[in-house]
N, C-alpha and C. Protein backbone atom coordinates (compact mmCIF):
# COMPACT_ATOMS: atom_id res chain seq x y z
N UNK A 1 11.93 4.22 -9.99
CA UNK A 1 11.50 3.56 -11.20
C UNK A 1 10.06 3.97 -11.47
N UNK A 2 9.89 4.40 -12.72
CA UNK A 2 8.26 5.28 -12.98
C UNK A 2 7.79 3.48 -14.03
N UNK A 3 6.88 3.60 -13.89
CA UNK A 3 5.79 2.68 -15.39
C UNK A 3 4.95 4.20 -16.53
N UNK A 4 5.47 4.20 -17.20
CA UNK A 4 4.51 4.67 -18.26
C UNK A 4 3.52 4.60 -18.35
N UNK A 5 2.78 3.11 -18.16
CA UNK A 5 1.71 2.48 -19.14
C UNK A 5 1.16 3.20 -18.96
N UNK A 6 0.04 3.45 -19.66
CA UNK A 6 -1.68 3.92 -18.93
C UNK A 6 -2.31 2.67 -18.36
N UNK A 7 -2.67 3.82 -17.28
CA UNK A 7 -3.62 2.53 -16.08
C UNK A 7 -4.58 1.53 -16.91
N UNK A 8 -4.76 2.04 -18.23
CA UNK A 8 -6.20 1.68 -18.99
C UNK A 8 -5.08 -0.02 -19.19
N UNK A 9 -4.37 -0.37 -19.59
CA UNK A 9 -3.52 -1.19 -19.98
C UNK A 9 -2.99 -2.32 -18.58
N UNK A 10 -2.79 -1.71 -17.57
CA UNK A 10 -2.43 -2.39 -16.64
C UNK A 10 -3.76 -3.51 -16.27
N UNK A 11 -4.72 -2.60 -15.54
CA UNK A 11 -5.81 -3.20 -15.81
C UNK A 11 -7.27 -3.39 -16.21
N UNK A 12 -6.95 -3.54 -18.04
CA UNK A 12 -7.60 -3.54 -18.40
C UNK A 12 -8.87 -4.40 -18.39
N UNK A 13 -8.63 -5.14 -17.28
CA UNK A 13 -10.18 -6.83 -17.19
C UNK A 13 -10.81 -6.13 -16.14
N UNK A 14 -10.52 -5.19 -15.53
CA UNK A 14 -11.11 -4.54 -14.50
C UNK A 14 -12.51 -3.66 -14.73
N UNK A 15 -13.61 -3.30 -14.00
CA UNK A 15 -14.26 -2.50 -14.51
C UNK A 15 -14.13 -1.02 -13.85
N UNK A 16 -14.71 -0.22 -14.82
CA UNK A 16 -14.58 1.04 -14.12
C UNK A 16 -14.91 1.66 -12.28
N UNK A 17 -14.56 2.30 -11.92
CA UNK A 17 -14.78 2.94 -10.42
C UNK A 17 -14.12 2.24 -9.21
N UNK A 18 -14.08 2.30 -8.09
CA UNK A 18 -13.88 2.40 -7.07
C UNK A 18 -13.74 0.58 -6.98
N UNK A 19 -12.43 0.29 -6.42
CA UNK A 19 -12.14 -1.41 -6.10
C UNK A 19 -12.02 -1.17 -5.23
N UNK A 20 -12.80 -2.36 -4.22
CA UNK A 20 -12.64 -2.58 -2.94
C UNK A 20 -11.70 -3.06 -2.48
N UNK A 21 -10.55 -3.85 -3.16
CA UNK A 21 -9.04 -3.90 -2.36
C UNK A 21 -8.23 -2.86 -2.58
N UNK A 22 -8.44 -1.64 -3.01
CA UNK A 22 -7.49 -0.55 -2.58
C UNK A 22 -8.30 -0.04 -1.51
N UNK A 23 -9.36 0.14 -1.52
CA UNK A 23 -10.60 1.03 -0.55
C UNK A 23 -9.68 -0.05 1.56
N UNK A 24 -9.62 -1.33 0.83
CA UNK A 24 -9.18 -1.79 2.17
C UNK A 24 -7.94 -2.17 2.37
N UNK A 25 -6.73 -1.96 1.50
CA UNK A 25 -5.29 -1.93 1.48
C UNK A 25 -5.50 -0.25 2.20
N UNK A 26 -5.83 0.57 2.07
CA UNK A 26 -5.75 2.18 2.54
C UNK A 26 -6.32 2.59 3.35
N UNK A 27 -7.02 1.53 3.74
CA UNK A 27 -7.74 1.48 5.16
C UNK A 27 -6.67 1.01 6.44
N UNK A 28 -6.20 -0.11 5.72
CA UNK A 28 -4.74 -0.89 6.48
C UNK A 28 -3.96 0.14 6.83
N UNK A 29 -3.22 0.56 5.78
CA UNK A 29 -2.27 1.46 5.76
C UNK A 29 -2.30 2.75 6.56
N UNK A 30 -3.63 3.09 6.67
CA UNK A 30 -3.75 4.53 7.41
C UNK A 30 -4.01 4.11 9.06
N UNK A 31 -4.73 2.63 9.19
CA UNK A 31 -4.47 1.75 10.49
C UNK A 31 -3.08 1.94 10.82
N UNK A 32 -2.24 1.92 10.44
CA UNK A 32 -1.03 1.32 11.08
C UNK A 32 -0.42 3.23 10.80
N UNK A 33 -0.50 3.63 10.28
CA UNK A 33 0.01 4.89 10.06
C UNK A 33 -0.31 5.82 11.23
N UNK A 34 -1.73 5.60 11.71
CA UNK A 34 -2.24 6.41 13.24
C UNK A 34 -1.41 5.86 14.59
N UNK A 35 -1.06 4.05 14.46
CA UNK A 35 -0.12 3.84 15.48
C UNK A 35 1.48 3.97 15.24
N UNK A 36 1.86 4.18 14.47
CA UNK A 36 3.28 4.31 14.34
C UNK A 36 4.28 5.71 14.23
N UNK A 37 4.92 5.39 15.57
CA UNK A 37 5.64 6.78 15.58
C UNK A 37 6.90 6.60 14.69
N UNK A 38 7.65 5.51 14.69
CA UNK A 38 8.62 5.32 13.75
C UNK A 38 9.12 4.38 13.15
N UNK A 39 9.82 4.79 12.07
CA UNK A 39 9.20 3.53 11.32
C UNK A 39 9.22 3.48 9.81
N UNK A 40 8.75 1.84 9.30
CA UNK A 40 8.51 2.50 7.60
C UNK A 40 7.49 1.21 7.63
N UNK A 41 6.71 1.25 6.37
CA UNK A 41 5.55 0.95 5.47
C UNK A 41 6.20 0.02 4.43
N UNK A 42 6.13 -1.24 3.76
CA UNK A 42 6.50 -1.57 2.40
C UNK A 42 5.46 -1.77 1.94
N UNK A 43 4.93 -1.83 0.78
CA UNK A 43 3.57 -2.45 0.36
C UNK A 43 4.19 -3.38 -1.14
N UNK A 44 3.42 -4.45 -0.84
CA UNK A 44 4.41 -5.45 -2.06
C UNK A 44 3.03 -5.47 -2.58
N UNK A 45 3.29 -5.42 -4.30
CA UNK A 45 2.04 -5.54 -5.18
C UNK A 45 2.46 -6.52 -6.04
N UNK A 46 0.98 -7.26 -6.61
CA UNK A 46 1.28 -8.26 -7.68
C UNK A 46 -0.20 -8.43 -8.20
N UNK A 47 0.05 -7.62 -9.42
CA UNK A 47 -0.84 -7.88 -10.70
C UNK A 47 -1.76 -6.82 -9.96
N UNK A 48 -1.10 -5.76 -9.66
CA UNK A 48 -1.92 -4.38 -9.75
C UNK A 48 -2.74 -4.34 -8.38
N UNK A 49 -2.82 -5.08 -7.30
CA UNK A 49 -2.97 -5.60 -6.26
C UNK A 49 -2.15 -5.33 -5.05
N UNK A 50 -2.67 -4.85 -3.87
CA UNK A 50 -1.54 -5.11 -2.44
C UNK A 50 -2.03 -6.70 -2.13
N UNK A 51 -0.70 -7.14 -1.69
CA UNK A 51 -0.25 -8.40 -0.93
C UNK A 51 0.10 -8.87 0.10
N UNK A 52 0.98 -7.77 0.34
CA UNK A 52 1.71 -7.86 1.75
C UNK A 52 1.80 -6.51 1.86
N UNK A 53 1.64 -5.83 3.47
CA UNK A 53 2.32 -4.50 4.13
C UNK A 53 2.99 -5.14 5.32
N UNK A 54 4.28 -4.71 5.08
CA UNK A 54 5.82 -5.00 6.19
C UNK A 54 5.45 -3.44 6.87
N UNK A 55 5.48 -3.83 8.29
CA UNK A 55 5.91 -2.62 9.20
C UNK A 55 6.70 -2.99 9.92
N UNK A 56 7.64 -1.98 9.60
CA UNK A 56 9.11 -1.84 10.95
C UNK A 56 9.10 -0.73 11.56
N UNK A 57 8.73 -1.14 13.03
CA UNK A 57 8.97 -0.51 13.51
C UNK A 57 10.09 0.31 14.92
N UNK A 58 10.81 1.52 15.21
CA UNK A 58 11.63 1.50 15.74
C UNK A 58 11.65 1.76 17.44
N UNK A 59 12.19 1.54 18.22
CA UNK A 59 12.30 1.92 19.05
C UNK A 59 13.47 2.91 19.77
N UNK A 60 13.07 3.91 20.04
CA UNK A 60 13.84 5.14 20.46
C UNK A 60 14.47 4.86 21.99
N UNK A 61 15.30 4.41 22.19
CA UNK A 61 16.15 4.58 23.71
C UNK A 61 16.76 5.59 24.08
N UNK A 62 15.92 6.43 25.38
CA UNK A 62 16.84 7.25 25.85
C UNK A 62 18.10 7.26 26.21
N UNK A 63 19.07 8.50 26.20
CA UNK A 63 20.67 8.35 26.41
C UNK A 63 20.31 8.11 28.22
C-alpha cells in the first residue's frame, strides 16, 4: 500500500528539518538490528510518528 500525499500535507504543523523522534525511533531500530540474527521488525505509526517496535525473534535448533 503506497500514500501519495506529499509529506508537506501529512505533516504540515511540523517545522522544517531534522525531528528528534525519528533521529531516536532509528536509533532503536538499528539497536535491535546489530543484535538480531533472526527475525523481523514491525514499526506501528500514528499520526506520522513511531509507537511501538515488535521484535520477533527466532530461534534456530540444530538437527
Amino acid at each position: 500500500m503506497t500514500n501519495n500525499q506529499p509529506l508537506d500535507y501529512i505533516r504540515h504543523d511540523r517545522p522544517e528539518g531534522e525531528r528528534k523522534d525519528i533521529v531516536t525511533s532509528v536509533d532503536k531500530v538499528r539497536s535491535v538490528l546489530e543484535s538480531l540474527r533472526f527475525g523481523s521488525i514491525t514499526l506501528t505509526v500514528h499520526d506520522a510518528r513511531v509507537v511501538q517496535i515488535d521484535v520477533t525473534e527466532k530461534t534456530r535448533l540444530g538437527a
